[in-house]
Protein backbone atom coordinates (compact mmCIF):
# COMPACT_ATOMS: atom_id res chain seq x y z
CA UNK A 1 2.73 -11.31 9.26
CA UNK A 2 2.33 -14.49 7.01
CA UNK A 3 2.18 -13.47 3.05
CA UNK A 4 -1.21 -15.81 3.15
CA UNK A 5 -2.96 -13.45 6.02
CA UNK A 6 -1.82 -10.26 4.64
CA UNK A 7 -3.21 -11.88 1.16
CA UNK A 8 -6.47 -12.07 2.74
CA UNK A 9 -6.56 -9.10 4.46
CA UNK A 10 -6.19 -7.50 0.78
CA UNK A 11 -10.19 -7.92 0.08
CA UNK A 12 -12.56 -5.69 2.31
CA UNK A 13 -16.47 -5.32 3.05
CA UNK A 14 -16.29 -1.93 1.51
CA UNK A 15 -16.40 -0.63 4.60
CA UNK A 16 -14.72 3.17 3.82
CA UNK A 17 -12.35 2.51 6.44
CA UNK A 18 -11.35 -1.25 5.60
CA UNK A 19 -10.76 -0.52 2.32
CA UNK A 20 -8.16 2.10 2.88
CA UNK A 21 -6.78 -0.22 5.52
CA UNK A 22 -6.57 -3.03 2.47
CA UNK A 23 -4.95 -0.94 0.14
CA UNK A 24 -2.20 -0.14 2.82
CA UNK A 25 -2.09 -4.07 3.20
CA UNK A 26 -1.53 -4.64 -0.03
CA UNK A 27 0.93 -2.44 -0.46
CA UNK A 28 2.53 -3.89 2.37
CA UNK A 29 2.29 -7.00 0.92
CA UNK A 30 3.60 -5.72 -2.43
CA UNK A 31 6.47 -4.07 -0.99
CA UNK A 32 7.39 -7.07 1.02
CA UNK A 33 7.22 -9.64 -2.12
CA UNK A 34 9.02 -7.04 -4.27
CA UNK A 35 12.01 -6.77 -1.88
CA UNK A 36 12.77 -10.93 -2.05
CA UNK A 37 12.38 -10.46 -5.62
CA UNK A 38 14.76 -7.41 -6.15
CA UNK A 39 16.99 -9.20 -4.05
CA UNK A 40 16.81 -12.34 -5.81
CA UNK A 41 17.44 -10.73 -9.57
CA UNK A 42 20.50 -8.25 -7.50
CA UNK A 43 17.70 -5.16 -8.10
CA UNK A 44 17.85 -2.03 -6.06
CA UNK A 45 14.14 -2.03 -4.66
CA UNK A 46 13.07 1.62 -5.27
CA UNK A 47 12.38 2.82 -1.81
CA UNK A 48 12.11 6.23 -2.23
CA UNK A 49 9.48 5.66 -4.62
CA UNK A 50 7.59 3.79 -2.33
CA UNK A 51 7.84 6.03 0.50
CA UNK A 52 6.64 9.02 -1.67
CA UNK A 53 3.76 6.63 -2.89
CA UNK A 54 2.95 5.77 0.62
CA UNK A 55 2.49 9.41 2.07
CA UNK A 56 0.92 10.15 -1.46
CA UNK A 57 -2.04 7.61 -0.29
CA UNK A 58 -1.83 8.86 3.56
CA UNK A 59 -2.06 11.95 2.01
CA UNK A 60 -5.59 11.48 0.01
CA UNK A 61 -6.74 9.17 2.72
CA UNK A 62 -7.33 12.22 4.90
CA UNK A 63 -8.95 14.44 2.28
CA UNK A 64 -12.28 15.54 2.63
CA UNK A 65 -14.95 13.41 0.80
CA UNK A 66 -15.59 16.88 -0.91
CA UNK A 67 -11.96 17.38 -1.97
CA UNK A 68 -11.95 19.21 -5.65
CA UNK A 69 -7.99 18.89 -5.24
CA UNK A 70 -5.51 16.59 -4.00
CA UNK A 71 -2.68 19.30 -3.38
């Protein structure tokens, strides 16, 4: 997906739903810029990390809006 669309696809109506979807856009997006750049500078990109924060966000996204606790 172009960086450009992806960019736009970062801002929602507030919509429950699209929002959630835009922060897993932008985190696609993130993950994708972060990746050139790591590889640019010789950096290991932390993927691990972003795998855990990924299901971390999954995670919450499928709590109940009455959640008292995330785990």
């Amino acid at each position: 997906m172009n960086e450009f669309v992806q960019y736009k696809e970062t801002y929602s109506d507030g919509n429950y739903d699209n929002v959630w979807n835009s922060i897993f856009v932008t985190c696609e997006l993130f993950r994708t810029l972060a990746k050139d750049v790591a590889e640019y500078f010789m950096y290991t990109y932390p993927i691990d990390d972003d795998t855990n924060m990924t299901e971390y966000l999954k995670h919450v996204r499928k709590l109940p809006v009455d959640a008292k606790e995330i785990y």
